[in-house]
Protein backbone atom coordinates (compact mmCIF):
# COMPACT_ATOMS: atom_id res chain seq x y z
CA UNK A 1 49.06 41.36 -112.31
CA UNK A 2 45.99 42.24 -113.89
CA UNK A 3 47.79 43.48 -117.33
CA UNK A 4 49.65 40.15 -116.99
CA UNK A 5 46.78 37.93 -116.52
CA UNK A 6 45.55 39.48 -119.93
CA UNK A 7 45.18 37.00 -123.03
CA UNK A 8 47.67 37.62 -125.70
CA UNK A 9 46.23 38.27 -129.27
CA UNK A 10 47.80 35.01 -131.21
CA UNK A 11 49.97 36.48 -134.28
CA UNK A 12 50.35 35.43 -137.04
CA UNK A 13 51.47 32.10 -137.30
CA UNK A 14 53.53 30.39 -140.02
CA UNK A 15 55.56 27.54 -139.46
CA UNK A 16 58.78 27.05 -141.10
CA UNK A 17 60.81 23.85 -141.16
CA UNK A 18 64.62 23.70 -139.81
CA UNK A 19 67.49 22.27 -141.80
CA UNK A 20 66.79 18.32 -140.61
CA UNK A 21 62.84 19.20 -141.78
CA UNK A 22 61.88 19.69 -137.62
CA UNK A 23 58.16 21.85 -138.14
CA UNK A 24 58.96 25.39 -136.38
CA UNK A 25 55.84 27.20 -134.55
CA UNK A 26 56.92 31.14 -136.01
CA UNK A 27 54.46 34.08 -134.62
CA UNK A 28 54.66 37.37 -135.81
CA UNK A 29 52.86 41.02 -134.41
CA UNK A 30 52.94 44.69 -134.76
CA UNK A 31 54.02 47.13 -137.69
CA UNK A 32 55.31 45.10 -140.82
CA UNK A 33 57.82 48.54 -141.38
CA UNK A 34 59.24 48.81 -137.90
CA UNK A 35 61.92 48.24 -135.80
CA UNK A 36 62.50 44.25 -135.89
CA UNK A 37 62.47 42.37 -132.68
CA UNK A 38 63.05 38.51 -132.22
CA UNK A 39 61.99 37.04 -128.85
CA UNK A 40 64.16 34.13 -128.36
CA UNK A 41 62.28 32.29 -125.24
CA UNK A 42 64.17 29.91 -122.59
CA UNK A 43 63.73 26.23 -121.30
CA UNK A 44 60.32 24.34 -121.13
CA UNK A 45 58.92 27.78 -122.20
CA UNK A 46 57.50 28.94 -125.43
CA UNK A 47 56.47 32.51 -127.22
CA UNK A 48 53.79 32.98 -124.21
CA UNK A 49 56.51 33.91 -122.34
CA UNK A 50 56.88 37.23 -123.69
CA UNK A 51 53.00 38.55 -123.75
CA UNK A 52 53.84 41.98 -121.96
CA UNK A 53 56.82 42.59 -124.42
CA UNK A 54 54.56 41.67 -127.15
CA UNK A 55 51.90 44.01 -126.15
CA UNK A 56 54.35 47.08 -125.11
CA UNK A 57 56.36 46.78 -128.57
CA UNK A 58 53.59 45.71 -131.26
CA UNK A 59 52.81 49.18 -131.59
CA UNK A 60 56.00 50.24 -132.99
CA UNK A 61 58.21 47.69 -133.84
CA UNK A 62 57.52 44.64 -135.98
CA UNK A 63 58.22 41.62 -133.41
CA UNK A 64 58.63 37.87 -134.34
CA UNK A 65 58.91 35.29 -131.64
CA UNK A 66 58.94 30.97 -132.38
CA UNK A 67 58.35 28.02 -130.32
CA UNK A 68 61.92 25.57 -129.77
CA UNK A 69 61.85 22.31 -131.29
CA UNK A 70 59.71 20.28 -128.52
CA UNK A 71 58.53 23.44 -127.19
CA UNK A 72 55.38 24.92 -127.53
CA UNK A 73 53.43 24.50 -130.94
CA UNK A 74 56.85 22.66 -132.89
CA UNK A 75 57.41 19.78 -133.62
CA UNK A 76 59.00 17.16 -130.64
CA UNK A 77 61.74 14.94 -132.49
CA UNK A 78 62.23 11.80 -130.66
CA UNK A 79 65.74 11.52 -131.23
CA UNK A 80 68.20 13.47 -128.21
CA UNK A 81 70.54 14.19 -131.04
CA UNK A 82 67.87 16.68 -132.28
CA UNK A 83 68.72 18.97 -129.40
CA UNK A 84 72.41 18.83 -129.41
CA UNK A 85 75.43 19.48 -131.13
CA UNK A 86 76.73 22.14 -132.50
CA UNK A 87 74.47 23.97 -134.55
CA UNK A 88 71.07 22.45 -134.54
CA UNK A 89 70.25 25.81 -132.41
CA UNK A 90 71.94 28.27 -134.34
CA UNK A 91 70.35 27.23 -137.67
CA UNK A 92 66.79 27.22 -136.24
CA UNK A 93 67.05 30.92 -134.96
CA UNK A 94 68.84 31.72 -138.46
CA UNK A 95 65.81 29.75 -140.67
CA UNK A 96 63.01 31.60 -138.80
CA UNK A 97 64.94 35.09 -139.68
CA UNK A 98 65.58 34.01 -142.91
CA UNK A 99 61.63 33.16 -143.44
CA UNK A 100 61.00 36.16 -141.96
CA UNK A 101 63.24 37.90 -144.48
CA UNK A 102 64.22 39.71 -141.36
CA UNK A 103 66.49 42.94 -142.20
CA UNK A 104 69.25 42.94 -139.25
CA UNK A 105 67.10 42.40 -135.98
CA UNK A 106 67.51 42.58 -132.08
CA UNK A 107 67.53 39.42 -130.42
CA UNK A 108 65.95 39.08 -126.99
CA UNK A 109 67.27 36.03 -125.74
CA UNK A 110 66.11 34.59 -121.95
CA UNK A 111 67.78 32.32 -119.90
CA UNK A 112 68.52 29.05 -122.75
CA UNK A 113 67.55 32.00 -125.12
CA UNK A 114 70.91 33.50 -124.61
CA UNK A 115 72.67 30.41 -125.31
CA UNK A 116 70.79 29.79 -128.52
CA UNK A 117 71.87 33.28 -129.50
CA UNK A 118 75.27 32.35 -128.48
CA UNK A 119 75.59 29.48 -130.56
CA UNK A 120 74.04 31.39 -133.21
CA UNK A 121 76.98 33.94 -132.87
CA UNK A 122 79.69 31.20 -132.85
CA UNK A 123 78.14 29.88 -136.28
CA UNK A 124 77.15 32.90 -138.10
CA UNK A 125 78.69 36.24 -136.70
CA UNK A 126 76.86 39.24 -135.90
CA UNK A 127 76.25 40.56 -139.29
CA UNK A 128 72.94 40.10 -139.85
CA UNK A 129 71.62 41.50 -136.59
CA UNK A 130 71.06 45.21 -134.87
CA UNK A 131 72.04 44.01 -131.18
CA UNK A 132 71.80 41.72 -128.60
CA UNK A 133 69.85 41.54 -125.20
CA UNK A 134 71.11 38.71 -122.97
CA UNK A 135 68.07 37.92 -119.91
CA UNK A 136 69.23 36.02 -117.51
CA UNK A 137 71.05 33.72 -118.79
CA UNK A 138 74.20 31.81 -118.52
CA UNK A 139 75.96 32.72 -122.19
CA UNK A 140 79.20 31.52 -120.98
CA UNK A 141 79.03 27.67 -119.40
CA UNK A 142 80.58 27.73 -115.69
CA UNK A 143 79.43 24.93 -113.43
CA UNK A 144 79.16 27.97 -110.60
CA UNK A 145 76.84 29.94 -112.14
CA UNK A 146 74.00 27.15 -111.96
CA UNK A 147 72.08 28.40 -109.11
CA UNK A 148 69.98 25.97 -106.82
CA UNK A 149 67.01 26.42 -108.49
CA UNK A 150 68.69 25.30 -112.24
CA UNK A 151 66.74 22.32 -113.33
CA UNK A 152 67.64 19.38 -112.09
CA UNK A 153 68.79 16.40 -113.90
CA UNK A 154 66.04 13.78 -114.24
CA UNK A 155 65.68 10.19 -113.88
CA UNK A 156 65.39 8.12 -117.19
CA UNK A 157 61.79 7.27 -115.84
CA UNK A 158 59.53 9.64 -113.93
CA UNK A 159 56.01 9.30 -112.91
CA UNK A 160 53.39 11.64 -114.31
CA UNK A 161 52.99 13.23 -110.79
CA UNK A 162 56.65 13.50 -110.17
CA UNK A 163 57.07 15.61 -113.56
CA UNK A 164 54.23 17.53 -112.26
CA UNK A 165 55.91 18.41 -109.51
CA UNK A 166 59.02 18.68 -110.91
CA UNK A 167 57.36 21.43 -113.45
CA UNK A 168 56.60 23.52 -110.57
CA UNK A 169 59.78 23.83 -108.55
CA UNK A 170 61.38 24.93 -111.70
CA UNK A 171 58.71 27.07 -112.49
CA UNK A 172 58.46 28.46 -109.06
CA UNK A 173 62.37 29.02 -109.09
CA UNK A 174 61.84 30.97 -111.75
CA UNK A 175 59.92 33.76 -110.33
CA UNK A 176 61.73 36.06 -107.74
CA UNK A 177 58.51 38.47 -107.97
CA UNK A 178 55.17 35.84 -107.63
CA UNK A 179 53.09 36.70 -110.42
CA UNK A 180 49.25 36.39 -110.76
CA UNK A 181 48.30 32.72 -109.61
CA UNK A 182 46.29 33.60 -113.61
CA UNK A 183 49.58 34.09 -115.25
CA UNK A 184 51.66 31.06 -113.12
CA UNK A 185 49.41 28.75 -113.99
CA UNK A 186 49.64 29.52 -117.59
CA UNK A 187 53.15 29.57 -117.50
CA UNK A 188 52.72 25.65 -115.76
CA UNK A 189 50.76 24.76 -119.05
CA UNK A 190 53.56 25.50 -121.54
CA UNK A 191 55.84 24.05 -119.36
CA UNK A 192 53.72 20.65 -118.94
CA UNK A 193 53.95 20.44 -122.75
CA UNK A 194 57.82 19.76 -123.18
CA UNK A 195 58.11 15.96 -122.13
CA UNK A 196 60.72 14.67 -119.69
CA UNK A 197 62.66 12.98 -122.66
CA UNK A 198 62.78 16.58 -124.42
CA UNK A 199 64.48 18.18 -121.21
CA UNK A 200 67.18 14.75 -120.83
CA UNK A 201 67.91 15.78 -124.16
CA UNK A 202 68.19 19.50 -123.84
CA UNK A 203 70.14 18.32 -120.82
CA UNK A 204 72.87 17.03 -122.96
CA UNK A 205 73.70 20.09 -124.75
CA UNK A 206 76.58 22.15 -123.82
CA UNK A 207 78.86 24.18 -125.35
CA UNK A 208 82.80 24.71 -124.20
CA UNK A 209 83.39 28.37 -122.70
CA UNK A 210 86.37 28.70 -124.67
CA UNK A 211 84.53 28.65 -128.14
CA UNK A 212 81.55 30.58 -126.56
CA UNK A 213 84.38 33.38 -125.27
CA UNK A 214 85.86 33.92 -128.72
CA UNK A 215 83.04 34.19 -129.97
CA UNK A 216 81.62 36.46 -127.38
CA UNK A 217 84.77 38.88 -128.10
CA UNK A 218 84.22 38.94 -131.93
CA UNK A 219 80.16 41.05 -131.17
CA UNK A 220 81.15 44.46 -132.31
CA UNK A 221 76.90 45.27 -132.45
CA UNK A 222 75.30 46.99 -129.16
CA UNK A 223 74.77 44.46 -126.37
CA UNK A 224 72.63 44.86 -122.95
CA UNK A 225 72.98 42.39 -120.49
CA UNK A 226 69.80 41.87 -117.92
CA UNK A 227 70.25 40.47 -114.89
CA UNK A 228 68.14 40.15 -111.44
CA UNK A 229 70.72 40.42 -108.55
CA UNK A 230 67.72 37.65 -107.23
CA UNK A 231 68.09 35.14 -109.77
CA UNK A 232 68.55 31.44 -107.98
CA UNK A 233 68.40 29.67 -111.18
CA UNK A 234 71.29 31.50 -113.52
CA UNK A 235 73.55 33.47 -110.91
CA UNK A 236 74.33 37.16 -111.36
CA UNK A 237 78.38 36.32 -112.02
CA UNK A 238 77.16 34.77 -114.73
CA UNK A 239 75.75 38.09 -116.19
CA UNK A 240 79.44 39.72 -114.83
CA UNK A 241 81.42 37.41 -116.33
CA UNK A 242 79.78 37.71 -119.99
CA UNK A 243 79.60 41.72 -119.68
CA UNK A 244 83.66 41.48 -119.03
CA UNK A 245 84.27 39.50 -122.16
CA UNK A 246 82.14 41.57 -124.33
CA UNK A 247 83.83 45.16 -123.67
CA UNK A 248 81.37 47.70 -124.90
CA UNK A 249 78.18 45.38 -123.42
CA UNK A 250 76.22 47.46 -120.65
CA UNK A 251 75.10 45.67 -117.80
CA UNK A 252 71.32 46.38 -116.54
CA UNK A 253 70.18 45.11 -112.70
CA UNK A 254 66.97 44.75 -111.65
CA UNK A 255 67.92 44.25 -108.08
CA UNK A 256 64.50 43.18 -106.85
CA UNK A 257 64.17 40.84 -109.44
CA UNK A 258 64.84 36.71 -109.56
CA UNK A 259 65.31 35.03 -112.74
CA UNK A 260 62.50 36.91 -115.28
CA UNK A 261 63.02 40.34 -115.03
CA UNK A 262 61.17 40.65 -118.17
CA UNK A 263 58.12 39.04 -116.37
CA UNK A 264 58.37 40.54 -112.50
CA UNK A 265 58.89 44.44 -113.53
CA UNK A 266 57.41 44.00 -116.93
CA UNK A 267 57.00 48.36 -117.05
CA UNK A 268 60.70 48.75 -116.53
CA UNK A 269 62.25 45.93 -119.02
């Protein structure tokens, strides 16, 4: 708790602008010649989310991590169609490695991560990338692998205190390992910054399992799949049901972990 509660050195920041001209929050750390790394963060999060991984790889490996569209640092379109169909995703990921002049990276993707990577893969292949690690997340769309603590749908109008509170059950879902009250708190302040309207939106964004499948068999690059055999928010046979359609992904447990493995045994991930 005490390594988590530490501040993260802000990298170097350079926004880039997606293919409808949305402003992209793009951070960069660590060795300009190493290994390349992109942190691909989940729902009502942003780059924050991933200070320990930051701080463990930074030395080695050249890591890049970016804020979604109404997440974070970018830019919040008003319009719900900015968050859906069937590519808006996929091209912000690939104009952020393309800025980056990235050379073939990993992608890190947690929870919604994972299905911005996905839709990535459906549009673009797996050519330009090293490998894949899928965190929690539900790649492939089943209505039974929503957990009870998946965010809920919300009302077209919501009180400031009921978003509040809303915030925090997610938040708290989140976590099958309490962290630091320090680093939860935090973790309430990114949240707080993506508007109900952003999440409605978000909301409305899906993706058919079919499409995601054939896409999902086409991966020929290394994938690891993370899962905590805790997680109430993305269920593990959601993690079992991607590592069957990918043959050659390994499957990695963290069996005393909920839904941020990355976040509750930071050493191990």
């Amino acid at each position: 708790d005490q390594v988590m509660g530490q501040r993260l050195t802000e990298g170097a920041r350079s926004d880039v602008r997606a293919p409808d001209g949305t402003r992209l929050a793009v951070y960069e750390w660590g060795k300009p010649t190493g290994p390349e790394v992109v942190l691909v963060h989940g729902f009502a999060q942003c780059h924050l989310c991933f200070e320990p991984q930051v701080r463990a790889l930074a030395e080695r490996c050249r890591v890049v991590a970016f804020d979604f569209r109404g997440h974070g640092a970018s830019e919040q379109p008003a319009d719900p169609a900015a968050y859906q169909g069937d590519r808006v995703w996929a091209d912000d990921l690939a104009v952020v490695m393309a800025a980056k002049r990235l050379e073939r990276p990993v992608l890190v993707g947690w929870s919604m991560g994972g299905r911005v990577i996905r839709q990535y893969l459906i549009n673009y292949g797996d050519s330009a990338i090293r490998g894949i690690n899928f965190v929690a997340s539900q790649v492939i769309e089943e209505p039974r692998f929503r957990g009870p603590d998946a965010p809920k749908a919300l009302p077209d109008f919501l009180t400031l205190a009921e978003e509040i509170d809303a915030a925090i059950a997610f938040l708290d879902g989140c976590f099958g390992r309490k962290p630091s009250e320090a680093v939860f708190r935090r973790a309430l302040g990114y949240n707080m910054r993506v508007p109900a309207a952003v999440r409605r939106a978000i909301a409305g964004w899906s993706t058919p399992a079919d499409l995601t499948i054939d896409a999902l068999r086409r991966v020929t690059v290394p994938v690891l799949i993370t899962h905590g055999r805790q997680d109430t928010v993305v269920l593990p046979a959601a993690a079992e049901m991607t590592a069957d359609t990918i043959a050659h992904a390994r499957l990695s447990w963290f069996d005393d972990c909920g839904h941020s493995p990355f976040v509750e045994d930071a050493p191990r991930f």
